[in-house]
PDB file of N, CA and C in Angstrom:
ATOM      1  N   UNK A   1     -10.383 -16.327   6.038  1.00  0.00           N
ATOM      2  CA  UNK A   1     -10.311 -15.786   4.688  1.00  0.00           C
ATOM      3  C   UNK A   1      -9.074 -16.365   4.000  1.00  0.00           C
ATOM      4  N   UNK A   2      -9.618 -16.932   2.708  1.00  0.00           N
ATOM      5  CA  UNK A   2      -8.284 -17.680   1.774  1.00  0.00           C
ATOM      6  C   UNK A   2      -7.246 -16.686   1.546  1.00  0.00           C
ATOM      7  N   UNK A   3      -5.895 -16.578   1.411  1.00  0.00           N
ATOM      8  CA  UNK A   3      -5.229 -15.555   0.538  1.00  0.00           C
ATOM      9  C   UNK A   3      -5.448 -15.630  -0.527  1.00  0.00           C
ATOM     10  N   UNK A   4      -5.753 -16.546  -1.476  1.00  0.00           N
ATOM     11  CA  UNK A   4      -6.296 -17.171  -2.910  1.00  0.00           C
ATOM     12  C   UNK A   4      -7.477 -16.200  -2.806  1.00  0.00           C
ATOM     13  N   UNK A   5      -8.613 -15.620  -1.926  1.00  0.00           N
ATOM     14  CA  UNK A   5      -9.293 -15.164  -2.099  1.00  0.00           C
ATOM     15  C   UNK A   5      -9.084 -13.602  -3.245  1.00  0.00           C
ATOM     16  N   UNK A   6      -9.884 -13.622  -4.279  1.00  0.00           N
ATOM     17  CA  UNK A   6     -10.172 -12.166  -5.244  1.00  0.00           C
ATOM     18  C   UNK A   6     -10.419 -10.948  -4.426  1.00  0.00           C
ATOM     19  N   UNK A   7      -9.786  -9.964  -4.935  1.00  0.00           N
ATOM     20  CA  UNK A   7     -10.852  -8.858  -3.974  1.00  0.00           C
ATOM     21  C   UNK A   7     -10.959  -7.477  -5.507  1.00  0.00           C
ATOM     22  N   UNK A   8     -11.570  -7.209  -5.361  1.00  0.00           N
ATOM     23  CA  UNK A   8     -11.862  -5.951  -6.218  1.00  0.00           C
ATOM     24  C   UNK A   8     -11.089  -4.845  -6.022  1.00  0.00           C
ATOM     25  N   UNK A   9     -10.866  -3.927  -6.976  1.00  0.00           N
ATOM     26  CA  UNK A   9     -10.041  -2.509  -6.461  1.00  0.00           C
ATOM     27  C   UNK A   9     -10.410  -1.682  -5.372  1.00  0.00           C
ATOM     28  N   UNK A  10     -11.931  -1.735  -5.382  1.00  0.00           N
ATOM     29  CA  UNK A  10     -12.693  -1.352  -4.297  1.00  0.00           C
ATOM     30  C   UNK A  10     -12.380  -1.506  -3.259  1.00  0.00           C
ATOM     31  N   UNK A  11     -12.889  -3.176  -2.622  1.00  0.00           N
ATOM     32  CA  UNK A  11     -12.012  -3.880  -1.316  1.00  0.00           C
ATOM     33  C   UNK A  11     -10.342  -3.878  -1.938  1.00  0.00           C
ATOM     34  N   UNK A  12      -9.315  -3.671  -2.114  1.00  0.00           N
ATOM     35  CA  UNK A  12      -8.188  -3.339  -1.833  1.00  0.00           C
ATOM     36  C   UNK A  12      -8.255  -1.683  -1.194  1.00  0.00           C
ATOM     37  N   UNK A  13      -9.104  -1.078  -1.784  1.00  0.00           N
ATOM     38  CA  UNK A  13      -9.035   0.800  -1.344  1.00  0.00           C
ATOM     39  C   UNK A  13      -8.969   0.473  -0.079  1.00  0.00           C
ATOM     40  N   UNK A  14     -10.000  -0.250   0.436  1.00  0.00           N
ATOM     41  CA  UNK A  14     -10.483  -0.081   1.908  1.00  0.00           C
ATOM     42  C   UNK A  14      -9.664  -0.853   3.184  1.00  0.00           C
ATOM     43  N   UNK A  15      -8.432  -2.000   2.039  1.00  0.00           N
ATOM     44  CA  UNK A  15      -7.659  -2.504   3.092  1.00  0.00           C
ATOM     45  C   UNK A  15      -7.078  -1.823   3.209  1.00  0.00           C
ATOM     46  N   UNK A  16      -6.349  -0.870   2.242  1.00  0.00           N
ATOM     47  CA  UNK A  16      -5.116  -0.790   2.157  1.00  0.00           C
ATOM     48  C   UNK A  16      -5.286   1.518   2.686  1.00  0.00           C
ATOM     49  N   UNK A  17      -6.458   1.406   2.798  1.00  0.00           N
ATOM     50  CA  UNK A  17      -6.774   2.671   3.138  1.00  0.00           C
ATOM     51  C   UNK A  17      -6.095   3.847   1.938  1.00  0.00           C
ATOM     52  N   UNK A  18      -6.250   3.615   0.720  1.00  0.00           N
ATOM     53  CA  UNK A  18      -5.987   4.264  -0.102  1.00  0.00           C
ATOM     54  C   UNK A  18      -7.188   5.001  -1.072  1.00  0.00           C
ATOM     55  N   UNK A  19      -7.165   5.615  -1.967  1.00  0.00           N
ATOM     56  CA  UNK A  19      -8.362   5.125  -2.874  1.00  0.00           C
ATOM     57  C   UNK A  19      -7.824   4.800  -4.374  1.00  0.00           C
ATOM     58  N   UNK A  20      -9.312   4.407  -4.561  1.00  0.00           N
ATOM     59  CA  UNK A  20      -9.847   3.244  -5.424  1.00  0.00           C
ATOM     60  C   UNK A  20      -8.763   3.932  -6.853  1.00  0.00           C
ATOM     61  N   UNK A  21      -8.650   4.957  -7.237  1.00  0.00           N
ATOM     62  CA  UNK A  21      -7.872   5.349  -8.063  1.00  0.00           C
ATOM     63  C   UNK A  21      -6.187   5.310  -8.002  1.00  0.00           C
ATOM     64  N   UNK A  22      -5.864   4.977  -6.664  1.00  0.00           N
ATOM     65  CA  UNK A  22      -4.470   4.835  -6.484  1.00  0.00           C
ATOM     66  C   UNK A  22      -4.410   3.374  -6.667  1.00  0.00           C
ATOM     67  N   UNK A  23      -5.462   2.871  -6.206  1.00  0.00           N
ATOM     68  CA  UNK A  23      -5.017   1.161  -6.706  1.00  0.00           C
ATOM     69  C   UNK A  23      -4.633   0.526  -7.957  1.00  0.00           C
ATOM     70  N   UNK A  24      -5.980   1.257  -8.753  1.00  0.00           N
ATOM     71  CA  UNK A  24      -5.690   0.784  -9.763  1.00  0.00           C
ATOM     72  C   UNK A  24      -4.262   1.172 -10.498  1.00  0.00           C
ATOM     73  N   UNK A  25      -3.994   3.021 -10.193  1.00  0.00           N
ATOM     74  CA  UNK A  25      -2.831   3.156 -10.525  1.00  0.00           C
ATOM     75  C   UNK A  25      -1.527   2.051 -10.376  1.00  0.00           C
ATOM     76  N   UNK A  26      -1.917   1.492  -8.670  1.00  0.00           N
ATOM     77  CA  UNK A  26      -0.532   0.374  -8.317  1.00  0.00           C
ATOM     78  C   UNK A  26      -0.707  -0.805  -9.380  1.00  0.00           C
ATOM     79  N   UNK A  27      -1.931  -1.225  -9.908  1.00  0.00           N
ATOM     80  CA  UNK A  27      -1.909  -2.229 -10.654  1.00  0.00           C
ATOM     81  C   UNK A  27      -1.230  -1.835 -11.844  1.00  0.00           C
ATOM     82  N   UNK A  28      -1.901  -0.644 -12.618  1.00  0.00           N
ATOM     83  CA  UNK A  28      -1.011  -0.661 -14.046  1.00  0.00           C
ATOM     84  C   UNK A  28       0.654  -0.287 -13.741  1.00  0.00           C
ATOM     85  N   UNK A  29       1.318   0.114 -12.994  1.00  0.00           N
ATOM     86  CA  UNK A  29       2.538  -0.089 -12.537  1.00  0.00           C
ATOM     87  C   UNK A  29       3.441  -1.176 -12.640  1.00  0.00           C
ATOM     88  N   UNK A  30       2.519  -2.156 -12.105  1.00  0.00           N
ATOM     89  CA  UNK A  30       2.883  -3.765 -11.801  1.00  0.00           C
ATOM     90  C   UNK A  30       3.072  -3.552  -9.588  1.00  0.00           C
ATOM     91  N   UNK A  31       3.020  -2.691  -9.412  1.00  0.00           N
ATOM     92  CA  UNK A  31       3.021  -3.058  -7.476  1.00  0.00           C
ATOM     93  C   UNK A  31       2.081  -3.738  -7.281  1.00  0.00           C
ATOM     94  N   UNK A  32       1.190  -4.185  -7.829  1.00  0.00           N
ATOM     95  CA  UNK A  32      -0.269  -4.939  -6.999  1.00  0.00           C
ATOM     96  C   UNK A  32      -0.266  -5.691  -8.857  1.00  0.00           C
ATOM     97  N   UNK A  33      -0.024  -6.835  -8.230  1.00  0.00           N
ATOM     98  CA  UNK A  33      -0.411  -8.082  -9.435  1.00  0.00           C
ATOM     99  C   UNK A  33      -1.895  -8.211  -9.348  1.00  0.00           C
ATOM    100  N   UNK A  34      -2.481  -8.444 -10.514  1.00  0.00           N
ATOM    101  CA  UNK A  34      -4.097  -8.625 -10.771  1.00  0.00           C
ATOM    102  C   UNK A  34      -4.401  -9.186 -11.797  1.00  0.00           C
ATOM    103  N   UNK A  35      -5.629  -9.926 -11.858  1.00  0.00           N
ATOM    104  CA  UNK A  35      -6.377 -10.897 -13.322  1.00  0.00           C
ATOM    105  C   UNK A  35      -7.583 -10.110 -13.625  1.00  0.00           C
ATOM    106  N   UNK A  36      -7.352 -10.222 -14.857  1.00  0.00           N
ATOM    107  CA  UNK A  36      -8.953  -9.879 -15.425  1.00  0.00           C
ATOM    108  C   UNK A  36      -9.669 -10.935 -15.657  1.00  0.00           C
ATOM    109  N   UNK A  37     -10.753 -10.703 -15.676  1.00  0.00           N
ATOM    110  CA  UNK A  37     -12.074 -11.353 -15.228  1.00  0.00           C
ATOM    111  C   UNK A  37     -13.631 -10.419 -16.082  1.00  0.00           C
ATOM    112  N   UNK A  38     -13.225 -10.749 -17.318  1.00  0.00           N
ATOM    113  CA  UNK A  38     -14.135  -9.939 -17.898  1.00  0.00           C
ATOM    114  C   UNK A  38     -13.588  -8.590 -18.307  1.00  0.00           C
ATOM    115  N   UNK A  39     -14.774  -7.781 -17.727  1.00  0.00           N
ATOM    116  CA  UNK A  39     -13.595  -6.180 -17.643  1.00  0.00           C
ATOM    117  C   UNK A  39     -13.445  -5.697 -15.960  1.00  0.00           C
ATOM    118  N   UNK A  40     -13.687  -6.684 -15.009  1.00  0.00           N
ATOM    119  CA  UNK A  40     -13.377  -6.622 -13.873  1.00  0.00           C
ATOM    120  C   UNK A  40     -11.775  -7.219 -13.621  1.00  0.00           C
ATOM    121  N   UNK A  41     -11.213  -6.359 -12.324  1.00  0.00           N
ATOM    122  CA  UNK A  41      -9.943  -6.522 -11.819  1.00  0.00           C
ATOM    123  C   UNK A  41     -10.050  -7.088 -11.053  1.00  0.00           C
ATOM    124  N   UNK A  42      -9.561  -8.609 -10.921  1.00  0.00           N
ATOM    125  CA  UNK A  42      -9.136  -9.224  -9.281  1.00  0.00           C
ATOM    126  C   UNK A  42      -7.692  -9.054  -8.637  1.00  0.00           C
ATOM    127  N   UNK A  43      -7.830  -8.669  -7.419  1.00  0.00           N
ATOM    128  CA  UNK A  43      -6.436  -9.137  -6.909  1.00  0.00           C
ATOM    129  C   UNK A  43      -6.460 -10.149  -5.822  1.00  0.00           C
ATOM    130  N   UNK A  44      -5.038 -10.876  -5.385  1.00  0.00           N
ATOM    131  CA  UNK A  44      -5.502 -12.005  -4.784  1.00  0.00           C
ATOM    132  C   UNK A  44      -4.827 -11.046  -3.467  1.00  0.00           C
ATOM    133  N   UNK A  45      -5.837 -11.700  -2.240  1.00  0.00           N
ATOM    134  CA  UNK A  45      -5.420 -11.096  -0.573  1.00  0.00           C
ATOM    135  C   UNK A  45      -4.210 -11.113  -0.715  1.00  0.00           C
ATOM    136  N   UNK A  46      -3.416 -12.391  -0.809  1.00  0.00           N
ATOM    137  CA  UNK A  46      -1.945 -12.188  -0.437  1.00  0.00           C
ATOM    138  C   UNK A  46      -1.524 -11.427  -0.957  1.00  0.00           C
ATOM    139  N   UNK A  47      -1.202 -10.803  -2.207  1.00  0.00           N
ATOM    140  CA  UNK A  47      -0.842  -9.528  -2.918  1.00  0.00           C
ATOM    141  C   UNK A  47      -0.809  -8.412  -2.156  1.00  0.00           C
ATOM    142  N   UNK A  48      -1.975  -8.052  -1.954  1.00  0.00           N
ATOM    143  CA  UNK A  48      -2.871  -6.956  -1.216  1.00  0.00           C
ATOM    144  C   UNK A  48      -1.972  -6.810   0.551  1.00  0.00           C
ATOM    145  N   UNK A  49      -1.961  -8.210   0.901  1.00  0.00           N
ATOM    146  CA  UNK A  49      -1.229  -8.007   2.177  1.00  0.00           C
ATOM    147  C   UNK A  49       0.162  -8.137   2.105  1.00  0.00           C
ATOM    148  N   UNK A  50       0.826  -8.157   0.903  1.00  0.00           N
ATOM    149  CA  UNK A  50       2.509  -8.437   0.553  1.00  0.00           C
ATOM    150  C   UNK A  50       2.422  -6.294   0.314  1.00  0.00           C
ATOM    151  N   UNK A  51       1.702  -6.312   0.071  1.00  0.00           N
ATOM    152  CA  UNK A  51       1.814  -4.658  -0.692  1.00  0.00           C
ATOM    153  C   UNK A  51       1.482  -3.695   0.873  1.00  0.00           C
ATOM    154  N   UNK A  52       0.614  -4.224   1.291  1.00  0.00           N
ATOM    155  CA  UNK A  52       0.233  -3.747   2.929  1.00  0.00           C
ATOM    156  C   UNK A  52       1.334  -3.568   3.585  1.00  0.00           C
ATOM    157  N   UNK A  53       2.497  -4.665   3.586  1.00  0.00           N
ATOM    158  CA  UNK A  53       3.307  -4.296   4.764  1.00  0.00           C
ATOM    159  C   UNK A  53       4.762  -3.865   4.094  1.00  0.00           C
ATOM    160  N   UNK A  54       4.838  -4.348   2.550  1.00  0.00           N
ATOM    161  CA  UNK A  54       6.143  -2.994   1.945  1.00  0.00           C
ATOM    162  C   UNK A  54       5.426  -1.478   2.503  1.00  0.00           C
ATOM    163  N   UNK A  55       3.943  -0.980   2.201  1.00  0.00           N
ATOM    164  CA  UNK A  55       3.754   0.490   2.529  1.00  0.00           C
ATOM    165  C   UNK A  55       4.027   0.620   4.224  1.00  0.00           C
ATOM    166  N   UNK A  56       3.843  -0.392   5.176  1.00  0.00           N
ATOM    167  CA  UNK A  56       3.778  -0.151   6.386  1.00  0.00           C
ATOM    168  C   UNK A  56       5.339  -0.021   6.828  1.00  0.00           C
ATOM    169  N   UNK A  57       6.078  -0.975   6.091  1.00  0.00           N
ATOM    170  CA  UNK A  57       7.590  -0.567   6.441  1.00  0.00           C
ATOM    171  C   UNK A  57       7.960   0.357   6.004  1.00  0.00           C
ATOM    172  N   UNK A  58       7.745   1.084   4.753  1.00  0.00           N
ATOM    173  CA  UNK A  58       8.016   2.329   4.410  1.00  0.00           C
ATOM    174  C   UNK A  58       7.911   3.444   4.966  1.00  0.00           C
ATOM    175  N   UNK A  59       6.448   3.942   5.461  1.00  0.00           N
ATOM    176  CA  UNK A  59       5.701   4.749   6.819  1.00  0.00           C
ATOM    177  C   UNK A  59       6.568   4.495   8.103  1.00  0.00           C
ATOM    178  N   UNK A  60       7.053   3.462   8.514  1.00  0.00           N
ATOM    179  CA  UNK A  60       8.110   3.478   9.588  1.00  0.00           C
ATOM    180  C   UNK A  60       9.194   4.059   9.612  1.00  0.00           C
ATOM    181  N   UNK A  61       9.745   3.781   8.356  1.00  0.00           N
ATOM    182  CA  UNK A  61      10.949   4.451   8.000  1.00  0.00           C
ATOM    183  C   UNK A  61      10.925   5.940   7.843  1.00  0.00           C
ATOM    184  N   UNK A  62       9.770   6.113   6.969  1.00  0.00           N
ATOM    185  CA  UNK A  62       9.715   8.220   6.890  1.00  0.00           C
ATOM    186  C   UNK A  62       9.483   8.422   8.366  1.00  0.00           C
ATOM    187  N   UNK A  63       8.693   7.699   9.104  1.00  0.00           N
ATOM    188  CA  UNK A  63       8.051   8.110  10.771  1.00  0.00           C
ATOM    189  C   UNK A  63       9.792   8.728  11.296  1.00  0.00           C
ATOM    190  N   UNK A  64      10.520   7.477  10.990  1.00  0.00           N
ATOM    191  CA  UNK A  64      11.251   7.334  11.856  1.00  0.00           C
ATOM    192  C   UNK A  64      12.481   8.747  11.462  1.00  0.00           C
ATOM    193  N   UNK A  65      12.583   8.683   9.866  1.00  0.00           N
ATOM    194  CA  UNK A  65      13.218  10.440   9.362  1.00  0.00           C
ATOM    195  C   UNK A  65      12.774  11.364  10.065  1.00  0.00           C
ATOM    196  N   UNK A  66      11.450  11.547  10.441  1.00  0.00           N
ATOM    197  CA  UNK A  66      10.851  12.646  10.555  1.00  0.00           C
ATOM    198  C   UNK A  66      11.245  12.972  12.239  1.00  0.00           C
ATOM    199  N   UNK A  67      11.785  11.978  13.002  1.00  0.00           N
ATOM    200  CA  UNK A  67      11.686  11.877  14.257  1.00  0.00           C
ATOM    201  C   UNK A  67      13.041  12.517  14.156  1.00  0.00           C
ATOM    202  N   UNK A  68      13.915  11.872  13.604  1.00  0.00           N
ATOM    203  CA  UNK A  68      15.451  12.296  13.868  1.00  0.00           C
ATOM    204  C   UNK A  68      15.419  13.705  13.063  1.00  0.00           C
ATOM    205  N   UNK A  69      14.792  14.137  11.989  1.00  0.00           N
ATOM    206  CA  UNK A  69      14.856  15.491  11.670  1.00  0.00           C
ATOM    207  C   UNK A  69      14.355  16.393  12.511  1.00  0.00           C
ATOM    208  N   UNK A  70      13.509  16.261  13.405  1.00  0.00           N
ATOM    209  CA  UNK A  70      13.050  17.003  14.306  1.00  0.00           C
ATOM    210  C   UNK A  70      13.915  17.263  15.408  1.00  0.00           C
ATOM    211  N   UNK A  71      14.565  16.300  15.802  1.00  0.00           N
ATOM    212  CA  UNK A  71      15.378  15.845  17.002  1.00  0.00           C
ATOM    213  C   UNK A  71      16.760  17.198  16.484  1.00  0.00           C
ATOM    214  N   UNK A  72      17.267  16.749  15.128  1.00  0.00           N
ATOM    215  CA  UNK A  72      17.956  17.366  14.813  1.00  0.00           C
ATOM    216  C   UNK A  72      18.035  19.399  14.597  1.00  0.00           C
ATOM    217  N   UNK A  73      16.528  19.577  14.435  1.00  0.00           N
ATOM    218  CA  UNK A  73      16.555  20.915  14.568  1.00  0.00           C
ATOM    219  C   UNK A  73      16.211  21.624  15.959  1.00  0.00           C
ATOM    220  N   UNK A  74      15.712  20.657  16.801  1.00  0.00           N
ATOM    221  CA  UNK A  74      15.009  20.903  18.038  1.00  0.00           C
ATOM    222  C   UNK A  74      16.791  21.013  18.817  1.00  0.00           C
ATOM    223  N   UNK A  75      17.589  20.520  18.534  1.00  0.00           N
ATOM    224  CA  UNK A  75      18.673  20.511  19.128  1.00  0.00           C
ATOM    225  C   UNK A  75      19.780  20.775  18.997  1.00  0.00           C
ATOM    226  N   UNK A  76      19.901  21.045  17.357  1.00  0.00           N
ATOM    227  CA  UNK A  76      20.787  20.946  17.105  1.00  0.00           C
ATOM    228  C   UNK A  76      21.340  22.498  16.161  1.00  0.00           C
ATOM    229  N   UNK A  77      20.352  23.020  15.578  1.00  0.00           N
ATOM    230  CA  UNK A  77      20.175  23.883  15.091  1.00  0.00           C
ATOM    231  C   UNK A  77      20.089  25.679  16.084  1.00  0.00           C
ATOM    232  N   UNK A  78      21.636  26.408  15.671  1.00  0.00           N
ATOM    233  CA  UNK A  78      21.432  27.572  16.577  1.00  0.00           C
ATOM    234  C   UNK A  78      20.617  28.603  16.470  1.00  0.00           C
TER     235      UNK A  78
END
């Protein structure tokens, strides 16, 4: 699969395991760059997978709050 490849808001929902209404939200934002194409939205893969792994490093990072906040009341808290 090209990264040049288009994908619809649709196929972004389903990479990016979001829905179809949060995407588009990321597009009018500017987080997810996109072309119109009529009155259809393209975005290009690489986008889609540049945006994939800012959310996946992000989710690591809260994972990783959530671990030490726990740690912190599990132990620390009288």
């Amino acid at each position: 699969v090209a990264e040049d490849q288009g994908l619809s808001p649709t196929m972004v929902s389903e990479v990016l395991g979001i829905s179809r209404s949060l995407v588009v939200h990321r597009m009018e934002i500017g987080d997810l760059p996109f072309r119109t194409v009529g009155t259809h939205r393209i975005v290009r893969l690489k986008d889609v997978l540049e945006l994939k792994h800012q959310l996946d490093i992000r989710q690591k990072a809260l994972d990783a709050l959530a671990e030490v906040t726990e740690d912190l009341i599990a132990n620390h808290v009288d």
